[in-house]
N, C-alpha and C. Protein backbone atom coordinates (compact mmCIF):
# COMPACT_ATOMS: atom_id res chain seq x y z
N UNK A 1 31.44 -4.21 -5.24
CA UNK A 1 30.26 -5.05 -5.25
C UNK A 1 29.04 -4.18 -5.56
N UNK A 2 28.49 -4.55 -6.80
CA UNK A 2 26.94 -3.95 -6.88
C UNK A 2 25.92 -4.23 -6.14
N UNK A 3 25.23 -3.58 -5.65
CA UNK A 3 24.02 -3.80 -5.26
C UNK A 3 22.67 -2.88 -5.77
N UNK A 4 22.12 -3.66 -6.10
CA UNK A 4 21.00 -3.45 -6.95
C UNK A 4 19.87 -2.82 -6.32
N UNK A 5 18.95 -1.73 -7.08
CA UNK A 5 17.96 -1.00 -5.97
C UNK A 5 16.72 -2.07 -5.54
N UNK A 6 16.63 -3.30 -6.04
CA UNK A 6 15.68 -4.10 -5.48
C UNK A 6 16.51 -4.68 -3.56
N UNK A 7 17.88 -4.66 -4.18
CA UNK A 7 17.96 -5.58 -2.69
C UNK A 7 18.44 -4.31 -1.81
N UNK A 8 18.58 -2.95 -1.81
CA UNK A 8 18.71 -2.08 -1.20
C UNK A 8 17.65 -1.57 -0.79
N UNK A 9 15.93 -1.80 -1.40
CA UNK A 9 15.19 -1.79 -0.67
C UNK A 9 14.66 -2.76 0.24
N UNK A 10 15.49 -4.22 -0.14
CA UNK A 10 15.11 -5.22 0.92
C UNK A 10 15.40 -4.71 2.56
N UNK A 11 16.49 -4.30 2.44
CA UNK A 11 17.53 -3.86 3.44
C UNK A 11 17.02 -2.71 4.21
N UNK A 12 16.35 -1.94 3.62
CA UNK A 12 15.63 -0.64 4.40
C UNK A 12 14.71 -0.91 5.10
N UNK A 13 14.88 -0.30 6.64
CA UNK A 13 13.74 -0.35 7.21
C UNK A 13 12.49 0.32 7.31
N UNK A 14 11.63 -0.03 7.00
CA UNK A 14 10.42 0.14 6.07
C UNK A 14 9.45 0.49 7.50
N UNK A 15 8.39 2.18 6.51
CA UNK A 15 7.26 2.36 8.45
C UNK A 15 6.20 2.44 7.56
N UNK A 16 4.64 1.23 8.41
CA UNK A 16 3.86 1.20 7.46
C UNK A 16 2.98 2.58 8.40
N UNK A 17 1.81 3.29 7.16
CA UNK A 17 1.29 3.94 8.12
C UNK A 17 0.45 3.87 7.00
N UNK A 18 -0.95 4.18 7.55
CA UNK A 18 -2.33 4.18 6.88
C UNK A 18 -3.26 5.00 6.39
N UNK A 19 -3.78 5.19 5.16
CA UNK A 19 -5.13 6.14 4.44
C UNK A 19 -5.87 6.18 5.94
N UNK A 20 -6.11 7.82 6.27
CA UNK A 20 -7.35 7.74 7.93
C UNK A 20 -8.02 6.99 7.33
N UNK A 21 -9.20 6.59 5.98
CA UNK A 21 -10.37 5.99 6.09
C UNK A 21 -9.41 4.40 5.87
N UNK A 22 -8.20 3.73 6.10
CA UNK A 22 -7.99 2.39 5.59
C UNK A 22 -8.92 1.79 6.24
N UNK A 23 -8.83 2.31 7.88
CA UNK A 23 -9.17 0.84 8.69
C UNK A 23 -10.99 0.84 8.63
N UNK A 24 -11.37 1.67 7.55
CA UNK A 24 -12.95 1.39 7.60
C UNK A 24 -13.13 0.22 6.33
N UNK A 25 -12.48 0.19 5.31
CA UNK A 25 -11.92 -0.56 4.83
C UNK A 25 -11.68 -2.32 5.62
N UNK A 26 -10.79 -2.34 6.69
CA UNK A 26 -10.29 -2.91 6.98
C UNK A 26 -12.05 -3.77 7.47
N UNK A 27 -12.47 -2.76 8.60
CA UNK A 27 -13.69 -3.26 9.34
C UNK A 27 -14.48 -4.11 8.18
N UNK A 28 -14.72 -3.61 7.01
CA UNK A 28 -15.67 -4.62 6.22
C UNK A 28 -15.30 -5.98 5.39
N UNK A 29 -13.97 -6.21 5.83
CA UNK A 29 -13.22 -7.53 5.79
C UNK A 29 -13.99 -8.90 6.43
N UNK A 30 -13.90 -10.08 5.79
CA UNK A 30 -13.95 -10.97 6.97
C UNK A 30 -12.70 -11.65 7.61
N UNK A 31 -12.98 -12.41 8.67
CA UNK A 31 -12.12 -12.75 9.30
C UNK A 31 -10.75 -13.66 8.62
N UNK A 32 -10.88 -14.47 7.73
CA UNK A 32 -10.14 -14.93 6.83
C UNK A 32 -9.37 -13.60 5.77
N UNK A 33 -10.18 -13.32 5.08
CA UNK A 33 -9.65 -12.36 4.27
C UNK A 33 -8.54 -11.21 5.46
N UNK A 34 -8.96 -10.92 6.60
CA UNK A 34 -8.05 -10.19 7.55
C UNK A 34 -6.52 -11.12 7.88
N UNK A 35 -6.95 -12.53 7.83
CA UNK A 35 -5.68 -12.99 8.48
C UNK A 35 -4.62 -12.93 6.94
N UNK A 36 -5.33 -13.19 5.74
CA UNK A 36 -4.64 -12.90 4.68
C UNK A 36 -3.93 -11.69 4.61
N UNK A 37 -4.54 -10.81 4.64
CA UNK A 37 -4.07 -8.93 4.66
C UNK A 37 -3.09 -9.71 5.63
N UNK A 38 -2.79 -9.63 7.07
CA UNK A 38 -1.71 -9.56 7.49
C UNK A 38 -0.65 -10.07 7.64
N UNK A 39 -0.77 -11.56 7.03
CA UNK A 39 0.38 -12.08 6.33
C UNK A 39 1.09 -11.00 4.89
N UNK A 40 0.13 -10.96 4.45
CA UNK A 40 0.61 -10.21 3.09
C UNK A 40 1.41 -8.60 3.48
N UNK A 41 0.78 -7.96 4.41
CA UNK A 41 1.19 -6.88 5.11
C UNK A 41 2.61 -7.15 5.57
N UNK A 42 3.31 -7.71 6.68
CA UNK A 42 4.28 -8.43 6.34
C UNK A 42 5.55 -8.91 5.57
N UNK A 43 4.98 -9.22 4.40
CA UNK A 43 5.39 -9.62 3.33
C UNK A 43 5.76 -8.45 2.79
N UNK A 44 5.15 -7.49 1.97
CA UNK A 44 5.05 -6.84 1.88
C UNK A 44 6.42 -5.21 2.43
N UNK A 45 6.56 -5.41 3.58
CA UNK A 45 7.04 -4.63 4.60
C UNK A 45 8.92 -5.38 4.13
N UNK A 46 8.82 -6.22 4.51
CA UNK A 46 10.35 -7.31 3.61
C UNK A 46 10.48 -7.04 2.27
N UNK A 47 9.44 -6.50 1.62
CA UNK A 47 9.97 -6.38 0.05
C UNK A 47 8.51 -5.62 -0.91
N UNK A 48 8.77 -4.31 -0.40
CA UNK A 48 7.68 -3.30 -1.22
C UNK A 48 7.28 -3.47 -2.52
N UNK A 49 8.73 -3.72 -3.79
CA UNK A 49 8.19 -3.91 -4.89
C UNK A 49 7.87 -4.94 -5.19
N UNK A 50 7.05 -6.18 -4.92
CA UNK A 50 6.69 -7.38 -4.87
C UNK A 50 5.90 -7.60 -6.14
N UNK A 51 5.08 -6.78 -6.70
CA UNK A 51 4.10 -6.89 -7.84
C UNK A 51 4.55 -5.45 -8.47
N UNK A 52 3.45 -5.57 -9.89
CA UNK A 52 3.81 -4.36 -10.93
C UNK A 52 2.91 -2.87 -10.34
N UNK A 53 3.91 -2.37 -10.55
CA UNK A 53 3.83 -0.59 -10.55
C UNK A 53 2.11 -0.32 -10.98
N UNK A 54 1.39 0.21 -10.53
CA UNK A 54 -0.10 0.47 -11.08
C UNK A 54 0.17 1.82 -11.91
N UNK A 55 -0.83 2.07 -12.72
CA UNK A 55 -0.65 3.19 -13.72
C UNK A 55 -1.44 4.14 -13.26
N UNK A 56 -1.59 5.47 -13.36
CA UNK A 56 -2.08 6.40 -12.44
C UNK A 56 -1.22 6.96 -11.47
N UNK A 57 -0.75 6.11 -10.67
CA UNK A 57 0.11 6.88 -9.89
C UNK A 57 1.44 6.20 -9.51
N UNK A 58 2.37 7.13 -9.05
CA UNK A 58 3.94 6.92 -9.20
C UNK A 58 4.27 6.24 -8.28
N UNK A 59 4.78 5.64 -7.41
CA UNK A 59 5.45 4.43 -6.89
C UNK A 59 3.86 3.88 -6.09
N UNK A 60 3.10 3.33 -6.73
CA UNK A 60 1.58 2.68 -5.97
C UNK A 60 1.69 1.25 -6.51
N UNK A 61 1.77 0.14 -5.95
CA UNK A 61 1.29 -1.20 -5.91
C UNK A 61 0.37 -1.85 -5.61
N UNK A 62 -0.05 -3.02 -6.12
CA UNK A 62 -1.21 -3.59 -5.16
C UNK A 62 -0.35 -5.32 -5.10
N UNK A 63 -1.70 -5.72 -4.35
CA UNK A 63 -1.17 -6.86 -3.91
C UNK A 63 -2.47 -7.68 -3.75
N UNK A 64 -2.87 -8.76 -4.73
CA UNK A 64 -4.06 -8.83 -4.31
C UNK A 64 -3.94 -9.98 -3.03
N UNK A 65 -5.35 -9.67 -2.37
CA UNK A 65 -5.48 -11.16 -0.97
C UNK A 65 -6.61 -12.02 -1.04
N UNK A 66 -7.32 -11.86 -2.28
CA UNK A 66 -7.82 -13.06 -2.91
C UNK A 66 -7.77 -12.67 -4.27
N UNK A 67 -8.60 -13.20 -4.92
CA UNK A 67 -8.89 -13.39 -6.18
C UNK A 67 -10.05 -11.62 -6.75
N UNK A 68 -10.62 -11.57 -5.87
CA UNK A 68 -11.42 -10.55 -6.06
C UNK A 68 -11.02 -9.12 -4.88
N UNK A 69 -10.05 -9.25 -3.88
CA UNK A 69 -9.83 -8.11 -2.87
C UNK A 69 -8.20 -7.81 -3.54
N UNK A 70 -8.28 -6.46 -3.04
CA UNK A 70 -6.96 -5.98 -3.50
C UNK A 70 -6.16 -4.98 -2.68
N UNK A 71 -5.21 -5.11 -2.35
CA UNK A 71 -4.72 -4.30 -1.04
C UNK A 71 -4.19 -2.99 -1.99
N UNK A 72 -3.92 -1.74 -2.05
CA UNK A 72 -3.36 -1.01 -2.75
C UNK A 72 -2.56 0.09 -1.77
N UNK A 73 -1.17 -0.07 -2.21
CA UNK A 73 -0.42 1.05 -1.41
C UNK A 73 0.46 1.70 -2.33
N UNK A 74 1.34 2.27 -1.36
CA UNK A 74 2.19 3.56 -2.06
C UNK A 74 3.34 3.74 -0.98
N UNK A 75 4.43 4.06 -2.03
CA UNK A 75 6.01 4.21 -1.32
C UNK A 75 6.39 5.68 -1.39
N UNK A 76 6.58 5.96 -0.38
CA UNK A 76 6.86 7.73 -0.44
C UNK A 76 8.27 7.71 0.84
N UNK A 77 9.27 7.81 0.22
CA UNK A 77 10.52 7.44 1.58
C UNK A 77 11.03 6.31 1.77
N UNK A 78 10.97 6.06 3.27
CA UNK A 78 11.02 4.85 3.78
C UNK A 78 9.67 4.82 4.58
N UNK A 79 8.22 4.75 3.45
CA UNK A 79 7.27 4.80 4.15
C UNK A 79 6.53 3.83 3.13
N UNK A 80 5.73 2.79 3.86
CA UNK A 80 4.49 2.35 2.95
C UNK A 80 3.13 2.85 3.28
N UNK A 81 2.40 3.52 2.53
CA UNK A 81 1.17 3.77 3.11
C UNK A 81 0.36 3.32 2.25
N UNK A 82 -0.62 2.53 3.31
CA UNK A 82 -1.65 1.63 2.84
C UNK A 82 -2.99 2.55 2.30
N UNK A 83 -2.98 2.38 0.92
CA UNK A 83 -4.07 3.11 0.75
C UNK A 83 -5.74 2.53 0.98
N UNK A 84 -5.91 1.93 0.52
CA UNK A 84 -7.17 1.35 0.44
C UNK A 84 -6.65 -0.75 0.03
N UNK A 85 -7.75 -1.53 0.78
CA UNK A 85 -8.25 -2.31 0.39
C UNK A 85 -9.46 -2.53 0.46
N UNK A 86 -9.91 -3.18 -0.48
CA UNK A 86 -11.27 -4.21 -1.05
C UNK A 86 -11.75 -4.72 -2.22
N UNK A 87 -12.74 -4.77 -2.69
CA UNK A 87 -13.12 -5.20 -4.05
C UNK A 87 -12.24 -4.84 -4.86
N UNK A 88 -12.01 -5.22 -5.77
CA UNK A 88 -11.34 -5.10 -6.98
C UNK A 88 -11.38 -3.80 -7.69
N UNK A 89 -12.64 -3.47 -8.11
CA UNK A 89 -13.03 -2.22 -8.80
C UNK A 89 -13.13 -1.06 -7.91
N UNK A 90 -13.28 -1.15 -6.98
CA UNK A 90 -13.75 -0.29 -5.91
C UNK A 90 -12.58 -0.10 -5.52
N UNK A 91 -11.79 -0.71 -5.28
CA UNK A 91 -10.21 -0.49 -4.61
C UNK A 91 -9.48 0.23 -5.80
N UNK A 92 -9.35 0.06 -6.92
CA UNK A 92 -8.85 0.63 -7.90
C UNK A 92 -9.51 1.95 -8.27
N UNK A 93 -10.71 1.77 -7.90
CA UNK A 93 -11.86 3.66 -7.92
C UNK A 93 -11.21 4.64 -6.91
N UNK A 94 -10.91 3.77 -5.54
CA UNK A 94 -10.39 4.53 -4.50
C UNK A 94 -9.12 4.95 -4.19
N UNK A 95 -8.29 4.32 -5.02
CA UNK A 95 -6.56 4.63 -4.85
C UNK A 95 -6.25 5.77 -5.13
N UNK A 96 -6.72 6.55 -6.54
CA UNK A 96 -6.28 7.83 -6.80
C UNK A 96 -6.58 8.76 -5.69
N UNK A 97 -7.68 8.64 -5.57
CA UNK A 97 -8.75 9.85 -4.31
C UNK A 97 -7.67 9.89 -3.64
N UNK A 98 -7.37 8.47 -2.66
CA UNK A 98 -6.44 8.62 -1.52
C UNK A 98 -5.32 8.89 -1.53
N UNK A 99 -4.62 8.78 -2.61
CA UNK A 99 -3.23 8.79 -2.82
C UNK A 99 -2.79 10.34 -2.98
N UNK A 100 -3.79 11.12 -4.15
CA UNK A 100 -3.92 12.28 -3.88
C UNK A 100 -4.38 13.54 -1.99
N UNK A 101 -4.51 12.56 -1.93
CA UNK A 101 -5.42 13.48 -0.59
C UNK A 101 -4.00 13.34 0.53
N UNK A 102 -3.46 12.33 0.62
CA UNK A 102 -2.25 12.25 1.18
C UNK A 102 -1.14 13.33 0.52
N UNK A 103 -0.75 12.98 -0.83
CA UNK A 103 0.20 13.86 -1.33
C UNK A 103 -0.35 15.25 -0.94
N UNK A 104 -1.83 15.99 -1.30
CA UNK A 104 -2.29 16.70 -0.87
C UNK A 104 -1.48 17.42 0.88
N UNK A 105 -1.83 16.56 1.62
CA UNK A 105 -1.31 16.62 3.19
C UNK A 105 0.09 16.97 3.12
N UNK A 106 0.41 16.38 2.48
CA UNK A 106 2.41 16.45 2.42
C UNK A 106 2.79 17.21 2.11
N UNK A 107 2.21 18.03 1.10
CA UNK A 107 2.52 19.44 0.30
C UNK A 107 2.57 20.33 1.77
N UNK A 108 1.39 20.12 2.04
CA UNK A 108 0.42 21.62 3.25
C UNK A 108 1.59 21.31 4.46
N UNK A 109 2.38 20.00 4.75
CA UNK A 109 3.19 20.35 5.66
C UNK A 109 2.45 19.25 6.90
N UNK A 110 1.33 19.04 6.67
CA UNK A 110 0.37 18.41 7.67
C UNK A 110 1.09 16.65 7.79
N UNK A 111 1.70 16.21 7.50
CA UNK A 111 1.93 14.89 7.47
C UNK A 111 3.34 14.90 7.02
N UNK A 112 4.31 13.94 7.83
CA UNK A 112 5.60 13.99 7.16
C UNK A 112 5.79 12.54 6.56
């Protein structure tokens, strides 16, 4: 029986963990747009590759939670780490920074 690497990542149990600056991010949410993020968070956690691969960097997704906010993360393991959400442009300005600054950490040994 085949099984395919989409439903072998269904099957993995998945650890979300967060950019230090996400949850400043998070704070300038409103209350709606928050209950969205955590449905989608969620979601998300059941099935990582849900949307297309972003360009720039190697396993990074987004997910938008409206029309104009955009959640952006990254698969490293059996890890999702939430890089940044918000604005559209601004969330897409901020993904590399963070994504780097993490890989950064991982190299030095500082973060597993």
């Amino acid at each position: 029986m085949y099984t395919s690497k989409r439903e072998v990542l269904k099957l993995t149990q998945w650890e979300i963990k967060e950019h230090p600056e996400f949850f400043k991010d998070l704070d300038k949410l409103g209350k709606q747009e928050l209950e969205i993020f955590f449905k989608k968070k969620n979601k998300i956690k059941e099935n990582p590759l849900r949307l297309k691969h972003l360009s720039g960097g190697e396993h990074c997704y987004r997910e938008p939670i409206t029309p104009n906010i955009r959640l952006i993360y990254f698969l490293q393991g059996q890890t999702i780490w939430l890089l940044t959400i918000g604005r559209h442009d601004d969330a897409y300005k901020m993904y590399i920074r963070r994504l780097y600054a993490i890989k950064d950490r991982m190299a030095r040994g500082e973060i597993i």
